[in-house]
Structures are given as C-alpha cells and as structure tokens.
C-alpha atoms as a PDB file:
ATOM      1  CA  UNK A   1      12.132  -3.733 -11.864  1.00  0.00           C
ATOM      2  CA  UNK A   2       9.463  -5.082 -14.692  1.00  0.00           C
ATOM      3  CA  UNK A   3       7.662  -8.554 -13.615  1.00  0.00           C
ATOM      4  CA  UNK A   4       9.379 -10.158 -16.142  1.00  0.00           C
ATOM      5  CA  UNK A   5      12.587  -8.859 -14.992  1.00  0.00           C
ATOM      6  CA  UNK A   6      11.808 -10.178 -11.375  1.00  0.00           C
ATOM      7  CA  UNK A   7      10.623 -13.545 -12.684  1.00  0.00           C
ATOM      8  CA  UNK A   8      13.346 -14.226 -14.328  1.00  0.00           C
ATOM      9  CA  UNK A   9      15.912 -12.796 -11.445  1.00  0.00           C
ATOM     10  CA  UNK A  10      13.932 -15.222  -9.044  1.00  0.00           C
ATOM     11  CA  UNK A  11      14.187 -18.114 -11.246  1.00  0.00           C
ATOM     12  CA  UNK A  12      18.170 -17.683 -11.688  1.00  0.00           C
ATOM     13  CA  UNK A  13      18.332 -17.647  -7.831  1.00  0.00           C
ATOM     14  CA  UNK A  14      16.468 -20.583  -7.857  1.00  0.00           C
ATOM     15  CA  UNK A  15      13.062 -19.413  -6.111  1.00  0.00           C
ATOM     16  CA  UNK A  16      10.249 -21.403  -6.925  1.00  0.00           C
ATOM     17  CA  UNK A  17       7.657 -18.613  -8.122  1.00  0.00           C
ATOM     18  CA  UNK A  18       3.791 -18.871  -8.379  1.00  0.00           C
ATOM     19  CA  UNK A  19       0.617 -17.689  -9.942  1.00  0.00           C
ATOM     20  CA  UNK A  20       1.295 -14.446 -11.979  1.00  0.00           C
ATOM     21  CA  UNK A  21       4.427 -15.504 -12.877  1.00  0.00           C
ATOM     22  CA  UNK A  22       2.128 -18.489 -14.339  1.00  0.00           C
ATOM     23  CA  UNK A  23       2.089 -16.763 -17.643  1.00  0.00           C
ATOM     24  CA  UNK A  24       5.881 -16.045 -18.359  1.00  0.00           C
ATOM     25  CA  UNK A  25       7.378 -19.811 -16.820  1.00  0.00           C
ATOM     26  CA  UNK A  26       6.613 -23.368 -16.557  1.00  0.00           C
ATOM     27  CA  UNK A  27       7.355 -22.475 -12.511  1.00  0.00           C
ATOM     28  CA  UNK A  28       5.232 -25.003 -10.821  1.00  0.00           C
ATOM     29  CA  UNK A  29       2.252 -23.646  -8.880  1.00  0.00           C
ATOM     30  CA  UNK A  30       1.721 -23.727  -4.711  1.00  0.00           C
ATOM     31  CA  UNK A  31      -1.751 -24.544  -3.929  1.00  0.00           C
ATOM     32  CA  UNK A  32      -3.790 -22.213  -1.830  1.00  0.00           C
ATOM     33  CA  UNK A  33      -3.675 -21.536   1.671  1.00  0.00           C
ATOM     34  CA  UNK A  34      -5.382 -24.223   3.761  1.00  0.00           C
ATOM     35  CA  UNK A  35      -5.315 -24.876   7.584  1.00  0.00           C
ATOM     36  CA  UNK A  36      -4.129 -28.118   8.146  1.00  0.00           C
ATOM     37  CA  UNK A  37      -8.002 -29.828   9.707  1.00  0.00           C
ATOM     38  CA  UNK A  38      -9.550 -26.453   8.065  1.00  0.00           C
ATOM     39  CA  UNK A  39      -9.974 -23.195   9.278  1.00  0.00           C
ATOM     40  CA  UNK A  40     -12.859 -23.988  11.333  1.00  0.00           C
ATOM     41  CA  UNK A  41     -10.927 -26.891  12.998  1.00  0.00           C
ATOM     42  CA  UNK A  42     -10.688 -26.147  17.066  1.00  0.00           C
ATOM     43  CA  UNK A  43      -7.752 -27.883  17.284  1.00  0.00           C
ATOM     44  CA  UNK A  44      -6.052 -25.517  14.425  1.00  0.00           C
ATOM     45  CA  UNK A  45      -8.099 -22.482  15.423  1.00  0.00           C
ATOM     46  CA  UNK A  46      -6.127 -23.047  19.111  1.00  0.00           C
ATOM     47  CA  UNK A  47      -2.684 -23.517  17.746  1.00  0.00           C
ATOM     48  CA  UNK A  48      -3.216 -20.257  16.040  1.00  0.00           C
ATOM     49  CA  UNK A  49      -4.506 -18.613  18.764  1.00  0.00           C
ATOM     50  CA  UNK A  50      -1.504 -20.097  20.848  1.00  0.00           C
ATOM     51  CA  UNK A  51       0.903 -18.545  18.650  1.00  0.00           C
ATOM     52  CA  UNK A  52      -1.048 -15.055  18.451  1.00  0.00           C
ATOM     53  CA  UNK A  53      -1.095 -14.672  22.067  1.00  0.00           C
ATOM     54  CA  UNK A  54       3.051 -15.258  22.324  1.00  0.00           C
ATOM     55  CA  UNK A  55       4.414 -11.575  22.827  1.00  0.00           C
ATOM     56  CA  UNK A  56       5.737  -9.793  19.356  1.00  0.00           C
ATOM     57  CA  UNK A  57       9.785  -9.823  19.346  1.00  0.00           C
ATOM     58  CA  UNK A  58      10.501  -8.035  16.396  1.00  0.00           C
ATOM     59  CA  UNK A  59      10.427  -4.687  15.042  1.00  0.00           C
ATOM     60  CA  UNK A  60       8.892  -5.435  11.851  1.00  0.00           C
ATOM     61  CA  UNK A  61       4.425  -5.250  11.938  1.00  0.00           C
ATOM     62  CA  UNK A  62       2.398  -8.575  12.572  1.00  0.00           C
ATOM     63  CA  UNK A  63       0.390  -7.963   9.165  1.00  0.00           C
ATOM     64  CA  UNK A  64      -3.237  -8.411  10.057  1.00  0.00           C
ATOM     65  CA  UNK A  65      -5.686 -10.383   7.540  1.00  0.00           C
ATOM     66  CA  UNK A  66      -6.743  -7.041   5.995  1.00  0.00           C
ATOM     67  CA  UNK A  67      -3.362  -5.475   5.560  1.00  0.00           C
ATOM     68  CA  UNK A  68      -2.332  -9.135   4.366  1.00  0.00           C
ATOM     69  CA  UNK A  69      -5.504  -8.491   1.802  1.00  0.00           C
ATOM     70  CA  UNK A  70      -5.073  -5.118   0.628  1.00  0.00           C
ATOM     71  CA  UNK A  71      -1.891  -5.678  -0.309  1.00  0.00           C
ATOM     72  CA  UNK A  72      -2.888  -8.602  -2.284  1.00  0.00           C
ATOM     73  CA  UNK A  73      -4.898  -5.968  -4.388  1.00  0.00           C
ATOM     74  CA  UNK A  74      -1.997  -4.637  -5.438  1.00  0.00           C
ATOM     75  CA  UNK A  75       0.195  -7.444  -7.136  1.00  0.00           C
ATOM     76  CA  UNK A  76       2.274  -5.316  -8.800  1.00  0.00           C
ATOM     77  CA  UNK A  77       3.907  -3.434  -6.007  1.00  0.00           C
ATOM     78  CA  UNK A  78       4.425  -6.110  -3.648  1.00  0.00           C
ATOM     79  CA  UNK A  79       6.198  -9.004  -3.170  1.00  0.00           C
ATOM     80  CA  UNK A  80       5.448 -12.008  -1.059  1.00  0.00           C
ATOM     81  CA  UNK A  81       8.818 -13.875   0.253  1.00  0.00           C
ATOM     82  CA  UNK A  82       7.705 -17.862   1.791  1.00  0.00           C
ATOM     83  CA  UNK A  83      10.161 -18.676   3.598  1.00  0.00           C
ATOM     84  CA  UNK A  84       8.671 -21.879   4.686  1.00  0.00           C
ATOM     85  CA  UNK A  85      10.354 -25.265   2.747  1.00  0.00           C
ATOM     86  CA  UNK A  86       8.895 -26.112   0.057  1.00  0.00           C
ATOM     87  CA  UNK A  87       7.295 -29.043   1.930  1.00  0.00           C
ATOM     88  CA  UNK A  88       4.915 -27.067   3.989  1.00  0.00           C
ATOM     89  CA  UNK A  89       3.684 -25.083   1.098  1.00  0.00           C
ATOM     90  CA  UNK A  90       3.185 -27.201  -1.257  1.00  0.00           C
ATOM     91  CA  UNK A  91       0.760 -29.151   2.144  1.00  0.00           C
ATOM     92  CA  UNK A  92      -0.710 -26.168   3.348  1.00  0.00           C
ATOM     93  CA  UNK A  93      -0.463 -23.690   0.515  1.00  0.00           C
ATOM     94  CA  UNK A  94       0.854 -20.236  -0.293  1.00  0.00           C
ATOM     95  CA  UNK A  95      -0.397 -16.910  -1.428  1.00  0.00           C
ATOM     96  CA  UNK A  96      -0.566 -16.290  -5.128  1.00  0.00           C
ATOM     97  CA  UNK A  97       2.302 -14.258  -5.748  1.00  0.00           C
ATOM     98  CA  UNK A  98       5.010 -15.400  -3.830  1.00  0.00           C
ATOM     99  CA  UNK A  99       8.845 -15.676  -4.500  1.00  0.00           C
ATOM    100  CA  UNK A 100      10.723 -19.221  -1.707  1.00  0.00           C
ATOM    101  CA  UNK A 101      13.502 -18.147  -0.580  1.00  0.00           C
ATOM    102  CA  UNK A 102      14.492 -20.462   2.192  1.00  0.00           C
ATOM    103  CA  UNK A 103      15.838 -18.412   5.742  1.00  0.00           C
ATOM    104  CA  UNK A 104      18.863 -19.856   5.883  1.00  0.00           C
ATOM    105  CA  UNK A 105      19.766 -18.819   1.977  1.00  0.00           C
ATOM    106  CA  UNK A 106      18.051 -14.681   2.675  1.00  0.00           C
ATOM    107  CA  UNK A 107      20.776 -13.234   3.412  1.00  0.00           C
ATOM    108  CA  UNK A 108      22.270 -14.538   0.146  1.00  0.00           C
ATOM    109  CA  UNK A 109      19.564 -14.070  -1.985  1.00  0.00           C
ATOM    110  CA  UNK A 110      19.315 -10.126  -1.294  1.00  0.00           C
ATOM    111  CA  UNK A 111      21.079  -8.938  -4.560  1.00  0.00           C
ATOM    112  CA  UNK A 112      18.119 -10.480  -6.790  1.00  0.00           C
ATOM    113  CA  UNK A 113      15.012  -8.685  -4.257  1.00  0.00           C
ATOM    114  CA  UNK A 114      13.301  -6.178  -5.606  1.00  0.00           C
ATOM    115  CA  UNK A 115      14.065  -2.354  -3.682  1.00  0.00           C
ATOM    116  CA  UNK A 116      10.730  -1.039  -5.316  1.00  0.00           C
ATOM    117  CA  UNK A 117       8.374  -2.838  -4.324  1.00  0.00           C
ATOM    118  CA  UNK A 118       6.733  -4.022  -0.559  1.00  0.00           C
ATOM    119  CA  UNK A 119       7.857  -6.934   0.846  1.00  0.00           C
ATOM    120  CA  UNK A 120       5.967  -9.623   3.103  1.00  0.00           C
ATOM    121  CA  UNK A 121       7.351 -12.053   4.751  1.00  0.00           C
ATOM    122  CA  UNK A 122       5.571 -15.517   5.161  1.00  0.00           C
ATOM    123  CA  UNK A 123       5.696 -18.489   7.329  1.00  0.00           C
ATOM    124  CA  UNK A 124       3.190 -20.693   9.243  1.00  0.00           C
ATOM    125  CA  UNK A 125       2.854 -18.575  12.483  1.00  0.00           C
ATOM    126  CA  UNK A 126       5.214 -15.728  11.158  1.00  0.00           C
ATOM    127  CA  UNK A 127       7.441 -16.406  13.478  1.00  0.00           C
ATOM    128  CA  UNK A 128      10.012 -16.568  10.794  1.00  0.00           C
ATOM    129  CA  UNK A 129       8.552 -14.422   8.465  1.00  0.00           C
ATOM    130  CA  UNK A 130       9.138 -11.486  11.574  1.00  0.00           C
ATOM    131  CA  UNK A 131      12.484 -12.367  12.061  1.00  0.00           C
ATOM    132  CA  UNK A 132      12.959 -12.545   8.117  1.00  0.00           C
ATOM    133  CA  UNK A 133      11.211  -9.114   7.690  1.00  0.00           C
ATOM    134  CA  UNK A 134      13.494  -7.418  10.503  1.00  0.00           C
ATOM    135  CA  UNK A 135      16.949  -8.859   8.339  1.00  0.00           C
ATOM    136  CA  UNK A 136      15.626  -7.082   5.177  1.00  0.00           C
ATOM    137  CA  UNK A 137      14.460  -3.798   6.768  1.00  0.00           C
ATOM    138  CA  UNK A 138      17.715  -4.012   8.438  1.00  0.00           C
ATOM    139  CA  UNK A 139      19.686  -4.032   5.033  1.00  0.00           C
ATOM    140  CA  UNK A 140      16.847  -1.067   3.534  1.00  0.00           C
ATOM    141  CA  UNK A 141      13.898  -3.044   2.148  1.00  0.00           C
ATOM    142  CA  UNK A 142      10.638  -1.584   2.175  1.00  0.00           C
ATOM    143  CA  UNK A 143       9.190  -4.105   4.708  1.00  0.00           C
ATOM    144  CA  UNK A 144       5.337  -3.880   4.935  1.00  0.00           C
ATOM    145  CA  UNK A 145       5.222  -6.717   7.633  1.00  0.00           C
ATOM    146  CA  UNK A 146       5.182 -10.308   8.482  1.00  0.00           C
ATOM    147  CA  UNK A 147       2.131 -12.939   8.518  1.00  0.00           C
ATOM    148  CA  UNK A 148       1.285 -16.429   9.236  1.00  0.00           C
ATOM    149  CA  UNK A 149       0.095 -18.322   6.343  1.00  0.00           C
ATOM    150  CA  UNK A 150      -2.000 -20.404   8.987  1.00  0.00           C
ATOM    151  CA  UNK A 151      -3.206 -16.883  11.092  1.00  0.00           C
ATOM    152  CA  UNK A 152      -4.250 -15.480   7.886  1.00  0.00           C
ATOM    153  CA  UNK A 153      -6.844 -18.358   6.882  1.00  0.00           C
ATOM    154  CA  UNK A 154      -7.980 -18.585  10.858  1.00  0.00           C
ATOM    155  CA  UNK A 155      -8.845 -14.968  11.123  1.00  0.00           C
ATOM    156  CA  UNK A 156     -11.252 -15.730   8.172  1.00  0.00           C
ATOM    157  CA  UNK A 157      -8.813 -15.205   4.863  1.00  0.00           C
ATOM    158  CA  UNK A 158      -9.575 -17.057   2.279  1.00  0.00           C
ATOM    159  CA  UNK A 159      -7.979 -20.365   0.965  1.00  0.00           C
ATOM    160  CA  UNK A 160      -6.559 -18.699  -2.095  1.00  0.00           C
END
C-alpha cells in the first residue's frame, strides 16, 4: 500500500494522522513526546519505573527505546497505531508518524491497516498498546511490539 494510499484510507476511517502525512493533508499535527513534569522529573521518572517493573501479560514484545528508534528510521515500512484519546496526545505528544485509532474502535478499523508494513502499538505505559498489539497479531499483522509513549522519553528518547 503507497503512503498516499494509507493516508487517505486512514483519513476515511477517521484517524487523525501526523507528520509525513503533513505533506498530502491538512491532518492536524500531535506535538512531540513530552513527559508530563519532563523526563528528568522524579516523580514521572517513578511512575515509569512503576509501570516497567509490573510483570509483561502479553505475547506481543515491550519495544525498548532503541527498537522504538530504529524503527523510526524506517518510516516507510512501519506504522505507528496511538491508541491513546486524542486528549492525551495532543498533552503529552506522539511520535511522528502515527495513525489514532481509539481501542475500543481496533477491531473495526482492521480492514483499512496496512498488512505490509510493521506495526507499533502506542499508549502511555503500553499497557494498551500490548494488549492492542496481541488483537492484531492475533488477526495476522506483522506486530513489531508495543511501547509507552511516556517509557520511551524516560529511558532517554527524545521529545520528537
């Protein structure tokens, strides 16, 4: 499937899309990633840690920040999925390429996902994004993993 082909299949499902798809749509634009109190913030820097140290229930892989980053190098065979509402990206930010597709509407919204590229699943702590990413391995995506938007900027990514 071409970008402009998934831009515009993402748009008719109603996903908000941002930054490469800047150039074919008026789609408005998430911020970047940001730590509510910053990355270097204790008290954010604990509820991170907090989360982290909660045992892994799902089959799909906790994406570490440099998976999370290497796939970012390669924009054009990956897609990121937020499935965080709108509200809490728009606060704390997304990653640049990034389709919303709100959990409760996934399962719906599987027709218009892309089957050749990787997928990510996103959400603060990944906590959703694991559970997300184990629905659409479960119906043949090629899952890479799930992160935390929040875990990702902690373990030193970059507000981007």
């Amino acid at each position: 499937m071409t970008a402009h082909r998934l831009l515009l299949a993402a748009l008719f499902a109603g996903a908000f899309v941002s930054a490469s798809a800047q150039e074919e749509t008026d789609a408005p634009l998430a911020p970047p990633i940001h730590v509510a109190g910053g990355a270097s913030d204790p008290a954010a820097v604990k509820r991170v840690q907090q989360f982290l140290a909660q045992p892994w229930k799902y089959k799909a892989r906790r994406l570490s920040k440099a998976e999370v980053d290497a796939l970012l190098a390669k924009p054009d065979a990956v897609l990121f999925i937020d499935l965080r509402a709108p509200a809490e990206f728009i606060q704390y930010g997304s990653f640049p390429v990034f389709l919303s597709v709100q959990n409760k509407d996934l399962e719906k919204q599987l027709a218009w996902l892309p089957r050749d590229r990787q997928i990510v699943t996103v959400s603060n702590h990944s906590q959703r994004a694991g559970a997300a990413a184990d629905l659409l391995a479960s119906k043949g995506f090629n899952v890479a993993g799930a992160t935390g938007a929040e875990e990702y900027e902690v373990e030193g990514g970059a507000a981007v």
